[in-house]
Protein backbone atom coordinates (compact mmCIF):
# COMPACT_ATOMS: atom_id res chain seq x y z
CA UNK A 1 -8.10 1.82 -18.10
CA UNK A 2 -6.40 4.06 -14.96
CA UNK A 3 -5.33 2.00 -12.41
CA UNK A 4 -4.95 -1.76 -11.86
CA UNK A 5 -4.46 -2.91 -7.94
CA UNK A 6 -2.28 -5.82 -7.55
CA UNK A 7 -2.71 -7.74 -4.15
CA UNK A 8 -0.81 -10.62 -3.33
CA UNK A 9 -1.85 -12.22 0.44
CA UNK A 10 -1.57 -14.94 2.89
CA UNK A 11 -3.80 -15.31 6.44
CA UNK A 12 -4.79 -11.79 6.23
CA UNK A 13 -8.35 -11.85 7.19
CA UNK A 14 -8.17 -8.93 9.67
CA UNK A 15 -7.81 -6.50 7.22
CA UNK A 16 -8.06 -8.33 3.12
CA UNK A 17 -11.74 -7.27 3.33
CA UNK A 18 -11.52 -3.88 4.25
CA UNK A 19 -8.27 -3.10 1.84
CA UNK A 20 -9.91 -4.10 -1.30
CA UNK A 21 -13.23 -2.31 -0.28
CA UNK A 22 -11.41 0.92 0.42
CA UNK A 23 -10.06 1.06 -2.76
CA UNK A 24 -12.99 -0.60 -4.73
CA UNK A 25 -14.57 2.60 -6.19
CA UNK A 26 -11.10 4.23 -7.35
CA UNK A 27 -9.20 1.56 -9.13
CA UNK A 28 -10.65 0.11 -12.55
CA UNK A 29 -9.63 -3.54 -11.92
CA UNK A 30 -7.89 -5.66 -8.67
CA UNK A 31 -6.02 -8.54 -9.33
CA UNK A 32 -5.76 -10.84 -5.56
CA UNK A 33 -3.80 -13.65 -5.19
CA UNK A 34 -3.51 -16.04 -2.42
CA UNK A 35 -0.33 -17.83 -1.14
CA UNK A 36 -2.57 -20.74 0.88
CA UNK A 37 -4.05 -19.06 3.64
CA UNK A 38 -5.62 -21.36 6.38
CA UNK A 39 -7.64 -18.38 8.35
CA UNK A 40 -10.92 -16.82 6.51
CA UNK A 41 -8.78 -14.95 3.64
CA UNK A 42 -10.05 -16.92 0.91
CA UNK A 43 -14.01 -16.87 2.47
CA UNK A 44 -13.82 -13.14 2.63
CA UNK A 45 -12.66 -12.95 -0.61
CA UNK A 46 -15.32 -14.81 -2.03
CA UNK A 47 -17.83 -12.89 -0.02
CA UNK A 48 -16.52 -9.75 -1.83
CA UNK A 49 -16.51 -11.33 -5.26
CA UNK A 50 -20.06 -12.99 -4.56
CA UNK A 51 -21.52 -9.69 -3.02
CA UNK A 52 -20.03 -6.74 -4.21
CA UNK A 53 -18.03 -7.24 -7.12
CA UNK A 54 -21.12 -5.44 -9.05
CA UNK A 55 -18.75 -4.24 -11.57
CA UNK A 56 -16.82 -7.32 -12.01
CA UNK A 57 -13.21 -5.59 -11.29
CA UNK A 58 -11.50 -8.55 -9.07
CA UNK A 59 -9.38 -11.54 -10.54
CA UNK A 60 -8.82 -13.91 -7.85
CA UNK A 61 -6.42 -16.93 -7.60
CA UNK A 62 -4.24 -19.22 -6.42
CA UNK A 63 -0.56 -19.21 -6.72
CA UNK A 64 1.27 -21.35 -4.20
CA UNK A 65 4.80 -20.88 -4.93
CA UNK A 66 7.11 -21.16 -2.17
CA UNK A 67 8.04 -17.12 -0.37
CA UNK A 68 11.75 -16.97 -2.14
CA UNK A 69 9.59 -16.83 -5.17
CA UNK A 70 7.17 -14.71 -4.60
CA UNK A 71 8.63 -11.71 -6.05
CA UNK A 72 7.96 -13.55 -9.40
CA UNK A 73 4.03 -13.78 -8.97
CA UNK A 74 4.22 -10.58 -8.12
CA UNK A 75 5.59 -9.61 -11.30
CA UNK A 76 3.48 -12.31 -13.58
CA UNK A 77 0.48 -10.11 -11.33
CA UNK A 78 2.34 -7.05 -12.94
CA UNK A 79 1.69 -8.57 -16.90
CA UNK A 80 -1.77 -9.36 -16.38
CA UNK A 81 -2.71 -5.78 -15.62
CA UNK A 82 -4.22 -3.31 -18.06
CA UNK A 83 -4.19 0.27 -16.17
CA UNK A 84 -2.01 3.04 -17.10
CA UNK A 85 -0.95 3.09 -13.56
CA UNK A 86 -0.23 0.10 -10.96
CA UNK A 87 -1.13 0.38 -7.36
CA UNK A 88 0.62 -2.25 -5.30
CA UNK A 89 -2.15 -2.95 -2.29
CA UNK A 90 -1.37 -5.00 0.78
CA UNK A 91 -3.47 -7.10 2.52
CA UNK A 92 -3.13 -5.10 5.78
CA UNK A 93 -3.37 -1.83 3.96
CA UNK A 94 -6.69 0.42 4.57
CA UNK A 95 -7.55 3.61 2.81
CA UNK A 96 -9.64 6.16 3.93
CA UNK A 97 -12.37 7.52 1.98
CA UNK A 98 -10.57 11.06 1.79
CA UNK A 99 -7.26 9.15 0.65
CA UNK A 100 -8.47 6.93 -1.52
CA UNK A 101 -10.54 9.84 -3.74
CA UNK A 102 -6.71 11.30 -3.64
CA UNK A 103 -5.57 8.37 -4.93
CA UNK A 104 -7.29 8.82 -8.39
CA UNK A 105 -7.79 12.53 -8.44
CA UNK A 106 -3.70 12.18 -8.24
CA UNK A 107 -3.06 9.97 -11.25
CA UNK A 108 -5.65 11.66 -13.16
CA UNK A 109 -4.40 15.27 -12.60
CA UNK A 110 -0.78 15.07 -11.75
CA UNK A 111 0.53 11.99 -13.65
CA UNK A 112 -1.15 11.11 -17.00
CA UNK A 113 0.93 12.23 -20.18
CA UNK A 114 4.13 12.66 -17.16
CA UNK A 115 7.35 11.10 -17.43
CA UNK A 116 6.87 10.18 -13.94
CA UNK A 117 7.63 6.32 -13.19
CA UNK A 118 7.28 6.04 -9.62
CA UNK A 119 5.35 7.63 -6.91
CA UNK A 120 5.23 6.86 -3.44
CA UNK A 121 3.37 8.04 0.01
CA UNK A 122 3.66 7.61 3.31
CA UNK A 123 1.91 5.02 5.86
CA UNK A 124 0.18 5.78 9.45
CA UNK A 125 2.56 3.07 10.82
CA UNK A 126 0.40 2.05 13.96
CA UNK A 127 2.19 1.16 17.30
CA UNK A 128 1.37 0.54 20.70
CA UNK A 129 -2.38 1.56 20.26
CA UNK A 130 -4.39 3.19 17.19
CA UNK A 131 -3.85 6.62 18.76
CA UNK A 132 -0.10 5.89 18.24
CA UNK A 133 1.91 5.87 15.03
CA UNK A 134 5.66 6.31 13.76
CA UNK A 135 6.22 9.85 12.39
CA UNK A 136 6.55 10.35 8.23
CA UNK A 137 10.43 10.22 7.50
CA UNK A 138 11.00 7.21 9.88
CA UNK A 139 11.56 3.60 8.97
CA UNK A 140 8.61 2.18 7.62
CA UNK A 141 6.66 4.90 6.82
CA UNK A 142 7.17 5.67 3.27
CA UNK A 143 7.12 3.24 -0.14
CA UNK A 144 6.39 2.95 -3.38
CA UNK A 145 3.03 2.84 -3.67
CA UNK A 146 2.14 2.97 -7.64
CA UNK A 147 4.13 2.37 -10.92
CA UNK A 148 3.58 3.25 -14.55
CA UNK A 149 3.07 0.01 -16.75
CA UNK A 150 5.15 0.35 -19.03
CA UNK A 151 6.43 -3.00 -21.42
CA UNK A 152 9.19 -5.18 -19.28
CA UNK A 153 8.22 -3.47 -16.11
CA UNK A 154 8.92 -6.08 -13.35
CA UNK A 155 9.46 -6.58 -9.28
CA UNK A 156 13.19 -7.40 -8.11
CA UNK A 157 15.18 -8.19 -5.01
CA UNK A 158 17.57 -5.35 -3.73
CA UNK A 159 20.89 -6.83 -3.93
CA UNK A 160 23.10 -4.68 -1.32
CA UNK A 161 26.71 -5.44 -0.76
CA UNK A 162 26.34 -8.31 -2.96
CA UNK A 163 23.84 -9.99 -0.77
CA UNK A 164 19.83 -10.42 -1.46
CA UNK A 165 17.67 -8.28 0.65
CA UNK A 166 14.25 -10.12 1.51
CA UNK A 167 10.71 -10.12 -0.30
CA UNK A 168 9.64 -6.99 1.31
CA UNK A 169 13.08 -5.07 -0.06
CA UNK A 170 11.86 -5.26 -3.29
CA UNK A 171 12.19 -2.91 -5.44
CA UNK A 172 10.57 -2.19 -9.54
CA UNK A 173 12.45 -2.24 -12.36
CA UNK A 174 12.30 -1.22 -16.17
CA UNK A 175 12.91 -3.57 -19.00
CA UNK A 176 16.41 -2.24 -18.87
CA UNK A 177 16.80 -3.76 -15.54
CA UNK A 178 17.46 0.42 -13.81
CA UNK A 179 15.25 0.81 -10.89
CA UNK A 180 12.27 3.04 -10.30
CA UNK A 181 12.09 2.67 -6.95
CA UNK A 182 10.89 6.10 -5.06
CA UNK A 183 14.37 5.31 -3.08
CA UNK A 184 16.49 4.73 -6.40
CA UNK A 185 15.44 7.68 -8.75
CA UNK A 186 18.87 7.33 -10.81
CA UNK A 187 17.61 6.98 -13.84
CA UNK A 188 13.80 8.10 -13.84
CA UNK A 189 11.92 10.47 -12.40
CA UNK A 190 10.17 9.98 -9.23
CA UNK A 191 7.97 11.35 -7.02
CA UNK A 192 6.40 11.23 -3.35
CA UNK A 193 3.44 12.64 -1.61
CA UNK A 194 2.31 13.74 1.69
CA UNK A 195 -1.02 14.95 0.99
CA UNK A 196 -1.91 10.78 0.35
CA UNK A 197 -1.46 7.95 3.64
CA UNK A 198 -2.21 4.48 3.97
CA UNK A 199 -3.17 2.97 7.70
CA UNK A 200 -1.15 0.42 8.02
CA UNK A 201 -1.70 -2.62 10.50
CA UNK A 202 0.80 -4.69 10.76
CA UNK A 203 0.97 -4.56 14.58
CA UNK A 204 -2.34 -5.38 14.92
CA UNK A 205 -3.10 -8.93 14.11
CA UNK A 206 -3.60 -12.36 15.99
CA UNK A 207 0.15 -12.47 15.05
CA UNK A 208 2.35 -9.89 14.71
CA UNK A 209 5.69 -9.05 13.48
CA UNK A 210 8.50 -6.82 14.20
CA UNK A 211 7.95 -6.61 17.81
CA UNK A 212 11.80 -4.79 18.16
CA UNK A 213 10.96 -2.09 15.79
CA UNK A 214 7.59 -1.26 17.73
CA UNK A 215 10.11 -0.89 21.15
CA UNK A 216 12.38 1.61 19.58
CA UNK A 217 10.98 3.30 16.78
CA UNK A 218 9.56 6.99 17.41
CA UNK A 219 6.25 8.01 18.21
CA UNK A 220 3.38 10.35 18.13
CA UNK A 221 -0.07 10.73 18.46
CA UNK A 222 -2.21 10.25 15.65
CA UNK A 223 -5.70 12.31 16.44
CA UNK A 224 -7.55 11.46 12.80
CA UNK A 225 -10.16 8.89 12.77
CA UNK A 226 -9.32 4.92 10.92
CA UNK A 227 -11.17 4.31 7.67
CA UNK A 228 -14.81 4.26 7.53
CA UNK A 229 -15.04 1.39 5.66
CA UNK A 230 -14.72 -0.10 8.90
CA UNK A 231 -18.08 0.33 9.72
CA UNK A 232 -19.30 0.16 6.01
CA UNK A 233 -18.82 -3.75 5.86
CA UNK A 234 -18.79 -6.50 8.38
CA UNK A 235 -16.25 -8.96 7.53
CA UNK A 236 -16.21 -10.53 11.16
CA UNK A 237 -18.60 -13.37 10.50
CA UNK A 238 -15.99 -14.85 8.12
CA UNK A 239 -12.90 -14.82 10.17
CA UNK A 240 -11.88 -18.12 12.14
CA UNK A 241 -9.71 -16.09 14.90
CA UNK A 242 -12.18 -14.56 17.70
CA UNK A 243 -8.67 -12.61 18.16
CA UNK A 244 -9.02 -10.84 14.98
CA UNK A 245 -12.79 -9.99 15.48
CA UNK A 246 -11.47 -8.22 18.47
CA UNK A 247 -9.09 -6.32 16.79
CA UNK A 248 -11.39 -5.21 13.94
CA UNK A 249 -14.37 -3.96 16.80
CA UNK A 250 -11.61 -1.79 18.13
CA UNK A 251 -10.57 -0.19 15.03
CA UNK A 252 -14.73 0.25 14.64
CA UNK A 253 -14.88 2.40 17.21
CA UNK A 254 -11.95 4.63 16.14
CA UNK A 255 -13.94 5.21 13.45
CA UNK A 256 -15.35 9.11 13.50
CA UNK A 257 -16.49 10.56 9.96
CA UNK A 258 -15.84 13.72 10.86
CA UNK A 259 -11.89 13.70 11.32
CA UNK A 260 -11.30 12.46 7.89
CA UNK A 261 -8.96 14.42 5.41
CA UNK A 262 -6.67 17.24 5.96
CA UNK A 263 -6.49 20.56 6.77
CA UNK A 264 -6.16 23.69 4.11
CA UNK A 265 -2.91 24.10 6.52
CA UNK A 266 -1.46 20.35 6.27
CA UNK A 267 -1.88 20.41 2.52
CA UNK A 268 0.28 23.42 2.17
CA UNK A 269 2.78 22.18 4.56
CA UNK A 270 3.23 18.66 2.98
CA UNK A 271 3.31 20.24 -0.58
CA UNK A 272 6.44 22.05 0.70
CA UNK A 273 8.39 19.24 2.25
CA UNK A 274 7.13 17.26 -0.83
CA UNK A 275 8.66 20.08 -3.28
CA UNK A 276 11.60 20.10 -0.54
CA UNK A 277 12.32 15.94 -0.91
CA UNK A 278 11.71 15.88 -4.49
CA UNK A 279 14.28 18.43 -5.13
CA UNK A 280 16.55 17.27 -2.77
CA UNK A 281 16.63 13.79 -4.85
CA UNK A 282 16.82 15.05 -8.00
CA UNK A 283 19.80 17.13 -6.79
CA UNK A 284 21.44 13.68 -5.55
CA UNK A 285 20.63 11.77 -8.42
CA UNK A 286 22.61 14.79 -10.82
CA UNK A 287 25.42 14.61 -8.57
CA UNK A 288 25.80 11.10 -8.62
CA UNK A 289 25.02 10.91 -5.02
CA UNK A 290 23.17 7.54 -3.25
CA UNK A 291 19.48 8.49 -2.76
């Protein structure tokens, strides 16, 4: 087996639907879990499972653990999985079609039989509007997206001047407890991509966080169209928010088939600055330098 997906969500049924189904055909098995939603999560889930689960990849269940402990299901998630590779999914992560083909092709090509523990890629950090997003390089827009599974593998809090950072500071560790993180290469090699994004959506649900960083970060135009799978399943019906439904039929008609993927030109430039950050890290991490 390739790739496992792990999911782990709560009240996300904007997007829950479409993320799994964007990534459905690419990843050999998803494991979901759900922290108690009360909005049409768990429905929508179902309807997947019930529907179009054909090859019977998703493991679905409950874990209700308070949040200060969620970065342990995470890692009991991390155990149950049987890929080579993990791919840590959101619930309000979407792949396109042309990005979630990279996805694979990636892991099959550039990472099996590697010594390569970490890799990570950037977002499409919406803001404002879905013509609108935070430029690569900024706050927010890059993570680590996938880790090898290797034996004692395992999610921890960043711990930062002595203090705990919060659940979504994480960072992966090895069984030896040094971190893989794409932002903590000291002992293992990392790497990051430009030529793979996620839409991300955090700004656009019936309630949404962060509100400070969407008044000050950067911006730019973002000209591409949102996934297709948009308009490839209707998830609507299922959620209890008429606020949601609204924001899902405007992403729908952002949708335009023809504006997926990159350009001959954009590949070649993100290989570069890819080839330019990876080098640039491994020179840090040799001279002992924070990454």
């Amino acid at each position: 087996m390739l790739i496992s997906a792990i999911v782990m969500v709560k009240n996300e049924e904007e997007y829950i639907g479409y993320s799994i189904m964007s990534m459905y055909k690419y990843v050999d098995e998803i494991l979901v879990v759900d922290g108690g939603s009360t909005d049409g999560t768990v429905e929508i889930i179902n309807e997947i499972i019930a529907k179009y689960d054909l090859d019977k990849k998703i493991v679905f269940w409950e874990d209700l653990r308070p949040k200060k402990e969620l970065i342990h299901v995470r890692t009991d998630m991390v155990k149950k999985c049987k890929g080579e590779w993990i791919l840590r999914l959101e619930g309000d992560e979407v792949y396109s079609d042309f990005n979630a083909k990279q996805v694979r092709n990636f892991v099959k090509k550039k990472l099996r039989n590697s010594n390569v523990k970490s890799i990570g890629w950037p977002y499409h950090f919406f803001v404002d509007n879905l013509k609108t997003k935070v430029p690569v390089g900024e706050p927010h827009t890059f993570a680590t997206i996938m880790i090898k599974n290797e034996e004692g593998i395992h999610a921890e809090h960043h711990y930062r001047d002595g203090k705990s950072e919060t659940f979504y500071d994480e960072g992966w560790f090895d069984k030896d407890r040094k971190e893989v993180s794409i932002w903590h290469p000291y002992d293992n090699r990392i790497l990051v991509s430009r030529n793979i994004a996620i839409h991300h959506y955090a700004f656009f649900k019936s309630t949404t966080r962060h509100n400070e960083y969407a008044e000050k970060c950067l911006k730019e135009s973002f000209e591409k169209s949102h996934p297709q799978v948009f308009k490839r399943y209707d998830f609507k019906p299922l959620m209890k928010s008429e606020r949601s439904r609204e924001i899902i039929r405007e992403i729908e008609s952002n949708v335009e088939n023809e504006k997926d993927g990159l350009s001959i030109k954009e590949i070649l430039r993100n290989n570069i600055l890819d080839l330019k950050d990876n080098l640039k890290r491994r020179l840090k991490y040799y001279k002992g330098e924070k990454i």
